[in-house]
Every structure is written in C-alpha cells, then in structure tokens.
PDB file of N, CA and C in Angstrom:
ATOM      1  N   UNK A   1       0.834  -1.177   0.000  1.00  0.00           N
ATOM      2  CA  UNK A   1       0.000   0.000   0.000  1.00  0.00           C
ATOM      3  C   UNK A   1       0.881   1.244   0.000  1.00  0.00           C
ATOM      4  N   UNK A   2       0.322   2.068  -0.982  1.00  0.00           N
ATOM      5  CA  UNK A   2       1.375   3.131  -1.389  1.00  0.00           C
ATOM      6  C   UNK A   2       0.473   4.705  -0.483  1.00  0.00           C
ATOM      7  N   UNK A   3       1.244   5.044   0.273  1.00  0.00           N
ATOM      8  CA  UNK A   3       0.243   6.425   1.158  1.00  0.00           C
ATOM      9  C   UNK A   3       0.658   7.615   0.398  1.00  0.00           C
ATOM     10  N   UNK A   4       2.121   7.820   0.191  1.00  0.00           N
ATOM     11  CA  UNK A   4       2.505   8.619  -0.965  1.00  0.00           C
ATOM     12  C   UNK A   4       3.500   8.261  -1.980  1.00  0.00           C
ATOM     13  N   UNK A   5       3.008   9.245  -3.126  1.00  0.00           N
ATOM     14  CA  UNK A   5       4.059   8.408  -4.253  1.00  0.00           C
ATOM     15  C   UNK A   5       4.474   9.571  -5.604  1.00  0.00           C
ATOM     16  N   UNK A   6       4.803   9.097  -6.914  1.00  0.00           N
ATOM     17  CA  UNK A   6       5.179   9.813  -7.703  1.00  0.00           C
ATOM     18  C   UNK A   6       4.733   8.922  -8.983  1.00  0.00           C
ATOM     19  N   UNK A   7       4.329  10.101 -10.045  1.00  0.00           N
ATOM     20  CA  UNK A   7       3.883   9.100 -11.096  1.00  0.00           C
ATOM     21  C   UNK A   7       4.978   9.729 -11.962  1.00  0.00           C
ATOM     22  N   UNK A   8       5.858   8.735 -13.174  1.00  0.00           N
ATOM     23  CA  UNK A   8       6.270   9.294 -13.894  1.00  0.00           C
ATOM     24  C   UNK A   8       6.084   8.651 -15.559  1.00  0.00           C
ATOM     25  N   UNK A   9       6.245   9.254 -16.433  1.00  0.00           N
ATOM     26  CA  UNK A   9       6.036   8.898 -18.007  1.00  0.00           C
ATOM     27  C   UNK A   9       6.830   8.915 -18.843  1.00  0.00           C
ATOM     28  N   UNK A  10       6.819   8.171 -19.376  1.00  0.00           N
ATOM     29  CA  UNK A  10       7.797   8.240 -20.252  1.00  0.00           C
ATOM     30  C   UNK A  10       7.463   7.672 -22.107  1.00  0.00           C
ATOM     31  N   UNK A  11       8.266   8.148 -23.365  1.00  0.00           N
ATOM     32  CA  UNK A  11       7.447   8.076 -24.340  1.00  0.00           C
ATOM     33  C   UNK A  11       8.496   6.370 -25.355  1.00  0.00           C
ATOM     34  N   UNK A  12       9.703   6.278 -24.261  1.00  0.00           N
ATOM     35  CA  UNK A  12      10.733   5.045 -24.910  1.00  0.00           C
ATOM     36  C   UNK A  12      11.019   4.556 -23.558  1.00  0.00           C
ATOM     37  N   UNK A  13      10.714   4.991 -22.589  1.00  0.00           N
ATOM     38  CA  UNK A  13      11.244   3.818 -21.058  1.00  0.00           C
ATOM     39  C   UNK A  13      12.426   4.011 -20.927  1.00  0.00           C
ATOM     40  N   UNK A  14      13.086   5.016 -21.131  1.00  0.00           N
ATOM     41  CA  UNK A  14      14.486   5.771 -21.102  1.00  0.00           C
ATOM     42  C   UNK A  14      14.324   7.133 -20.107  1.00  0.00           C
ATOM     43  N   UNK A  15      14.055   7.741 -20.637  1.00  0.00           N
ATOM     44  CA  UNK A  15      13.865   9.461 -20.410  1.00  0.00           C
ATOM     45  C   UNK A  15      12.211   9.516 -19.694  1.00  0.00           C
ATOM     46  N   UNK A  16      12.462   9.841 -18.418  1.00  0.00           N
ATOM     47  CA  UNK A  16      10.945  10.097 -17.569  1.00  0.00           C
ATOM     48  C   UNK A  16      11.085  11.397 -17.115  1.00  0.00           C
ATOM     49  N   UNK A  17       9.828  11.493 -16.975  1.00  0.00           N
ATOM     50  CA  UNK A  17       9.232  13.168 -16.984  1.00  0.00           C
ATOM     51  C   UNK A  17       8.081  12.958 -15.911  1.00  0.00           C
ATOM     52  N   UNK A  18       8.329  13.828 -15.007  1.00  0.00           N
ATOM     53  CA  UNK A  18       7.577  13.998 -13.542  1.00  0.00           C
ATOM     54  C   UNK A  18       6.296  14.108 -13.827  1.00  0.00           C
ATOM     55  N   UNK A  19       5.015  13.041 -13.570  1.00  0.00           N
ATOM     56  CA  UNK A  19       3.691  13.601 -14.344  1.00  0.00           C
ATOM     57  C   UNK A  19       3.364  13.931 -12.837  1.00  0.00           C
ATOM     58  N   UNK A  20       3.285  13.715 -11.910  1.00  0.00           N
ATOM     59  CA  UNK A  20       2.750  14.093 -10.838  1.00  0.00           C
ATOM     60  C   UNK A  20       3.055  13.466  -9.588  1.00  0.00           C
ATOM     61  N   UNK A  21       2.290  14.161  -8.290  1.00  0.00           N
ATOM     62  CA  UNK A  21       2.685  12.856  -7.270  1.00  0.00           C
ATOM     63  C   UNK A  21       1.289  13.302  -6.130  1.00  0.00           C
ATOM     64  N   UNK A  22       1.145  12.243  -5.406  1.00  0.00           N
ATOM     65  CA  UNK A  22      -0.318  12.184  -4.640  1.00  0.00           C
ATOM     66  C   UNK A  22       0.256  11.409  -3.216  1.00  0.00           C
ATOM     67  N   UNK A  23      -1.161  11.483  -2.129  1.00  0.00           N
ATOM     68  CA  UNK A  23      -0.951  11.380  -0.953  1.00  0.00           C
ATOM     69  C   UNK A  23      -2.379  10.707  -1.076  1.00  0.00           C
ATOM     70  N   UNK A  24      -2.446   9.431  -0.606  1.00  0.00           N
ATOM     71  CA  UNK A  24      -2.893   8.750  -0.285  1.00  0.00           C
ATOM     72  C   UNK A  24      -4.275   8.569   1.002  1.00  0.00           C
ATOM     73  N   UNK A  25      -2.597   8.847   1.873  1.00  0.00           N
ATOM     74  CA  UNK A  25      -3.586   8.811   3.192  1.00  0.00           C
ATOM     75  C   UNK A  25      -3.828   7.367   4.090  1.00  0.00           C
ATOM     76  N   UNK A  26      -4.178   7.197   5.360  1.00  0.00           N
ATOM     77  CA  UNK A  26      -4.194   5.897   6.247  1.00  0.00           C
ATOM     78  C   UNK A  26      -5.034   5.026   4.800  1.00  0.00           C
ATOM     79  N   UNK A  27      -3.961   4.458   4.424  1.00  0.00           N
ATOM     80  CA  UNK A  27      -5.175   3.108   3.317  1.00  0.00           C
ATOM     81  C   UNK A  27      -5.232   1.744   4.442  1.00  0.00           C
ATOM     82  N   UNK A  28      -4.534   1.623   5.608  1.00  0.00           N
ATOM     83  CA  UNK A  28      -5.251   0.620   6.650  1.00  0.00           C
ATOM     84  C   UNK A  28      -5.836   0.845   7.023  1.00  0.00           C
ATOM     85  N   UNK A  29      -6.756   2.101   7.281  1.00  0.00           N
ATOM     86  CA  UNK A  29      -7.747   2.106   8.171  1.00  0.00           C
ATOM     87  C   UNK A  29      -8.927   2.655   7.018  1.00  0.00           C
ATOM     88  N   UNK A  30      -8.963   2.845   5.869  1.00  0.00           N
ATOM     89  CA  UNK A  30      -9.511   3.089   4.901  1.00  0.00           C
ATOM     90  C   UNK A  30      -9.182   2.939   3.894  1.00  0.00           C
ATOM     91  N   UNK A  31      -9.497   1.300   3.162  1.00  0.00           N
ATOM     92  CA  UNK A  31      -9.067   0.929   1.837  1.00  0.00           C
ATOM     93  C   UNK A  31      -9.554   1.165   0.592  1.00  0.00           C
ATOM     94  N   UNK A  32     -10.371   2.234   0.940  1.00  0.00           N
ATOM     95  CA  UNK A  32     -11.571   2.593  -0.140  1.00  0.00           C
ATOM     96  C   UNK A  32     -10.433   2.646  -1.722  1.00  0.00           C
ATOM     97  N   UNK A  33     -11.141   2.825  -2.710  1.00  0.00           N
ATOM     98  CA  UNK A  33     -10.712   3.276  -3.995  1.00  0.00           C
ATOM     99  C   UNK A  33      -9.980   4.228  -3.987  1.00  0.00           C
ATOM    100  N   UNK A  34      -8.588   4.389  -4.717  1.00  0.00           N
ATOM    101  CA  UNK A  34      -8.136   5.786  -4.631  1.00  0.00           C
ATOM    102  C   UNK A  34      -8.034   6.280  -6.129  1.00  0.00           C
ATOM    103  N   UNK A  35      -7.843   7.320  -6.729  1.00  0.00           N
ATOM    104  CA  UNK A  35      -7.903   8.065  -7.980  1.00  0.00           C
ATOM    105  C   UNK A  35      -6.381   8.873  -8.187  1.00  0.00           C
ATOM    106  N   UNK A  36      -6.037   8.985  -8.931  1.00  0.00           N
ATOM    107  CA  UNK A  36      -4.757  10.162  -9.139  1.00  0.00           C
ATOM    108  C   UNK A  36      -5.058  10.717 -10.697  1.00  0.00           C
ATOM    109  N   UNK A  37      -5.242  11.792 -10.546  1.00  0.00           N
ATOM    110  CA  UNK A  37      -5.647  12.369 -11.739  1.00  0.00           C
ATOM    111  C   UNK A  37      -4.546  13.529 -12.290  1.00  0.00           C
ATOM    112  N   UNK A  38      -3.906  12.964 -13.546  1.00  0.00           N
ATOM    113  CA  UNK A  38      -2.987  14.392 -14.071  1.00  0.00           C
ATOM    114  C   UNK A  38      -3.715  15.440 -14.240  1.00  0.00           C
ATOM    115  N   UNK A  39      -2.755  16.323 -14.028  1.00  0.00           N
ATOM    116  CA  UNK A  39      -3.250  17.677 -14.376  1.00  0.00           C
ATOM    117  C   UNK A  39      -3.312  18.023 -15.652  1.00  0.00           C
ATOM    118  N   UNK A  40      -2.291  17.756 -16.498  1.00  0.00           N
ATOM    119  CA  UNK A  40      -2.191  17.953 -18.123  1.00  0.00           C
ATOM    120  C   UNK A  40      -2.010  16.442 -18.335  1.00  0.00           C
ATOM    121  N   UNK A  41      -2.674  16.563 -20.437  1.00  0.00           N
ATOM    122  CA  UNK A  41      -2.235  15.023 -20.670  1.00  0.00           C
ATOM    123  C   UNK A  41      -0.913  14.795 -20.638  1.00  0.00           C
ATOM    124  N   UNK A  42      -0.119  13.582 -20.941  1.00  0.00           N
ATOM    125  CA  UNK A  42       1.294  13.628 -21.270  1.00  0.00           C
ATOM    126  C   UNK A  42       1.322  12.411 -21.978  1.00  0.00           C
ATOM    127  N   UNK A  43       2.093  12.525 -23.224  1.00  0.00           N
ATOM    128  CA  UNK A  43       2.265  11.566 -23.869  1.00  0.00           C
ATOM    129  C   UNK A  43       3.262  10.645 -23.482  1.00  0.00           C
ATOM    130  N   UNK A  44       2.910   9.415 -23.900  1.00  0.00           N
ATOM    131  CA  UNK A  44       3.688   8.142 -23.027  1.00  0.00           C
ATOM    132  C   UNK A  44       3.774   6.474 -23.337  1.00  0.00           C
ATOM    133  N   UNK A  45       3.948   5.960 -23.058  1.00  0.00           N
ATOM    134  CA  UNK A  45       3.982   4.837 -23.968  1.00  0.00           C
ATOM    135  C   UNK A  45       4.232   3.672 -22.244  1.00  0.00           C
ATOM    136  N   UNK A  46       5.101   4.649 -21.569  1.00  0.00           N
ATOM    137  CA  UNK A  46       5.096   3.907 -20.584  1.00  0.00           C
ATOM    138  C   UNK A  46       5.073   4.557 -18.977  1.00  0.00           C
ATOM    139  N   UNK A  47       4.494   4.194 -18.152  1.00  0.00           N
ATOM    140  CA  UNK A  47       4.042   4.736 -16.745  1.00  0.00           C
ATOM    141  C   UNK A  47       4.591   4.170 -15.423  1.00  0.00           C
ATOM    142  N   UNK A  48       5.307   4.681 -14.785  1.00  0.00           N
ATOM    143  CA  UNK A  48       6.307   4.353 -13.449  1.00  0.00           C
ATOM    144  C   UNK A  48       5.857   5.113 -12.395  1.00  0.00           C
ATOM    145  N   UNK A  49       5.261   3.830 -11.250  1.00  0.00           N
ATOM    146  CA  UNK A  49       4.538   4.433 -10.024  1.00  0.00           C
ATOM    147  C   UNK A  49       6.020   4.159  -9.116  1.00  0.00           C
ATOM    148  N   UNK A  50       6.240   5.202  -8.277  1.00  0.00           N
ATOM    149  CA  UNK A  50       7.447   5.349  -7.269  1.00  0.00           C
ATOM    150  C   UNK A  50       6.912   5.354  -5.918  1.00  0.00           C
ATOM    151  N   UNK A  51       7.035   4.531  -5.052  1.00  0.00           N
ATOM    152  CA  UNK A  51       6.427   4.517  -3.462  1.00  0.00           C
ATOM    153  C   UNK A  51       7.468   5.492  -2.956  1.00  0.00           C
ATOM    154  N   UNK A  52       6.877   6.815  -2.140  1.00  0.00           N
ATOM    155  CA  UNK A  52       7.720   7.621  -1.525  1.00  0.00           C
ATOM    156  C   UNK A  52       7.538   7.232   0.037  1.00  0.00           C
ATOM    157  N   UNK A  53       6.602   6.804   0.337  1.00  0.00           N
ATOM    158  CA  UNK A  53       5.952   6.253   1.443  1.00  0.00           C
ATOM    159  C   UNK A  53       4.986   5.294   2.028  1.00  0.00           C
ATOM    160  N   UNK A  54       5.592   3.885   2.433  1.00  0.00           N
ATOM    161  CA  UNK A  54       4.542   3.017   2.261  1.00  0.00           C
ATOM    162  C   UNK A  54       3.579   3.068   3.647  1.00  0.00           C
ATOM    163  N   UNK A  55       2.380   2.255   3.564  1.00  0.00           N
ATOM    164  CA  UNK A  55       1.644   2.344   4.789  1.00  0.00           C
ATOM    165  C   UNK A  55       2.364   2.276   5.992  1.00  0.00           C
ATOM    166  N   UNK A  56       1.367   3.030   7.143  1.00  0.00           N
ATOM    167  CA  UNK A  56       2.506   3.063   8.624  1.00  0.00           C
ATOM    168  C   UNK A  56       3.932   3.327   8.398  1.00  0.00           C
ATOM    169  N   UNK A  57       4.560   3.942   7.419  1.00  0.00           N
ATOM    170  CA  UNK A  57       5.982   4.270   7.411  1.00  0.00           C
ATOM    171  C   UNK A  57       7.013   2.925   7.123  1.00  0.00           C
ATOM    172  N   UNK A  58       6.046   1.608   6.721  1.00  0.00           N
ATOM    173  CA  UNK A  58       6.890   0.571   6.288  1.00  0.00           C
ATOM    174  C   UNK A  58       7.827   0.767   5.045  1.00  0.00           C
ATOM    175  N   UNK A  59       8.741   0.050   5.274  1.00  0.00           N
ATOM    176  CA  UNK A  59       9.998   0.656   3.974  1.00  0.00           C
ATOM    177  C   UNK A  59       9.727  -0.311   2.649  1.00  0.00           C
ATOM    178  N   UNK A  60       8.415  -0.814   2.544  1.00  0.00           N
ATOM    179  CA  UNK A  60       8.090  -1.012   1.852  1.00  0.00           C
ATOM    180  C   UNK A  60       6.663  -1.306   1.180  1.00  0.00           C
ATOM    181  N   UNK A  61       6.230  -1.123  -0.327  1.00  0.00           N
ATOM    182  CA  UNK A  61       4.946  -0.881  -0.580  1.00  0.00           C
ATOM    183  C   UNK A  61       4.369  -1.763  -1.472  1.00  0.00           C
ATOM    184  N   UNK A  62       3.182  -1.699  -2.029  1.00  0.00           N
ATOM    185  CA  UNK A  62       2.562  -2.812  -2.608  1.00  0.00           C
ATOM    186  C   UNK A  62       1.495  -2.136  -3.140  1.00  0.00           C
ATOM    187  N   UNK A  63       1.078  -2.778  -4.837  1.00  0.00           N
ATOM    188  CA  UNK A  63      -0.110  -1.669  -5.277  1.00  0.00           C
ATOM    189  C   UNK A  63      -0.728  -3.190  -5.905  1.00  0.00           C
ATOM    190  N   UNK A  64      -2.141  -2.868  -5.978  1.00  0.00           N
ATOM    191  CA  UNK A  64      -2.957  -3.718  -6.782  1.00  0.00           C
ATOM    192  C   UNK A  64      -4.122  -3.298  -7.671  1.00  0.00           C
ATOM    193  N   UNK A  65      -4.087  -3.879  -8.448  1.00  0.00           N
ATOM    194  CA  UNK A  65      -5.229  -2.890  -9.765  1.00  0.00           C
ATOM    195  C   UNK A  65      -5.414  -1.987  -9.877  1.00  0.00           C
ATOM    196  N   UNK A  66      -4.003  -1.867 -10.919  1.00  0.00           N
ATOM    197  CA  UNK A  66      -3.469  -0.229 -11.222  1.00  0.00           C
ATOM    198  C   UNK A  66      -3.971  -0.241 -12.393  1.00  0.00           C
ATOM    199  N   UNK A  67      -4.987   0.611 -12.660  1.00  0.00           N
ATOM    200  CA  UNK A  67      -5.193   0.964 -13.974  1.00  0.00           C
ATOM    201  C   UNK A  67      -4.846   2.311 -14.691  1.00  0.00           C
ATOM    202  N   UNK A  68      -5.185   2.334 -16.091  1.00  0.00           N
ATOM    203  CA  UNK A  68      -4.326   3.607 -16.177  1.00  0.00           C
ATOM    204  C   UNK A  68      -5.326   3.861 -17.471  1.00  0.00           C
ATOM    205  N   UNK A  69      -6.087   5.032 -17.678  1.00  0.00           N
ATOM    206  CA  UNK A  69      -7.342   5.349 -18.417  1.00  0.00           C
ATOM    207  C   UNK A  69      -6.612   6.275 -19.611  1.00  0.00           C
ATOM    208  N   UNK A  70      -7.070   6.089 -20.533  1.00  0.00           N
ATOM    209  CA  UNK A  70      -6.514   7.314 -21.695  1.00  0.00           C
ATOM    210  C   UNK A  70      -7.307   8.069 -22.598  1.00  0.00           C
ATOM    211  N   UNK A  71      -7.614   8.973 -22.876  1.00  0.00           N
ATOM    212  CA  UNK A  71      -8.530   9.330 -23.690  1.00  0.00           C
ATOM    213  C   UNK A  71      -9.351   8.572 -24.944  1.00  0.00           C
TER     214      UNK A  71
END
C-alpha cells in the first residue's frame, strides 16, 4: 500500500518526466478506492509508479489494480 508516491512517463522507457505525485492517506484504516488524476495530458507509452511512502511508514509498498485510463 502506497500512502505517498510519484507518477512518472515516459514516451521510450528511457527518459521520464515527472507527471505528478499524490498522498494517499491511512489506506489501513480506509481501503476505499483511490484516484490520481494528471493535471495535463502527457504523452507516453510507458508509466512508473514510485512509493515515496509506504503504509505506517513501512519501507516497503505494494499496489494492486493499477489501472491507467486514456482518452
């Protein structure tokens, strides 16, 4: 479980470009659905989620049914 993180894009899986980053929030005590929505589109071919912070401050994180919507 990722509480905060960083999304990044990229258009060859070489060269990434900061699309954004989000805060989560207690996902153990509330596992509801979460959303991360860019602000601008960005073209991409490929998408890299970065755990900056996993649940309770564990040094490590875990994501499940990551989807990723496109116009």
């Amino acid at each position: 479980m990722i509480e905060q993180g960083r999304i990044e894009v990229s258009t060859d899986g070489k060269n990434w470009t900061r699309a954004g980053t989000f805060t989560f929030g207690n996902l153990l005590n509330d596992p509801t659905k979460r959303t991360f929505r860019f602000k601008k589109a960005h073209p991409a071919n490929f998408v890299r989620l970065i755990s900056l912070k996993g649940a309770q401050d564990k040094p490590y994180a875990g994501a499940a049914e990551v989807g990723v919507l496109t116009k």
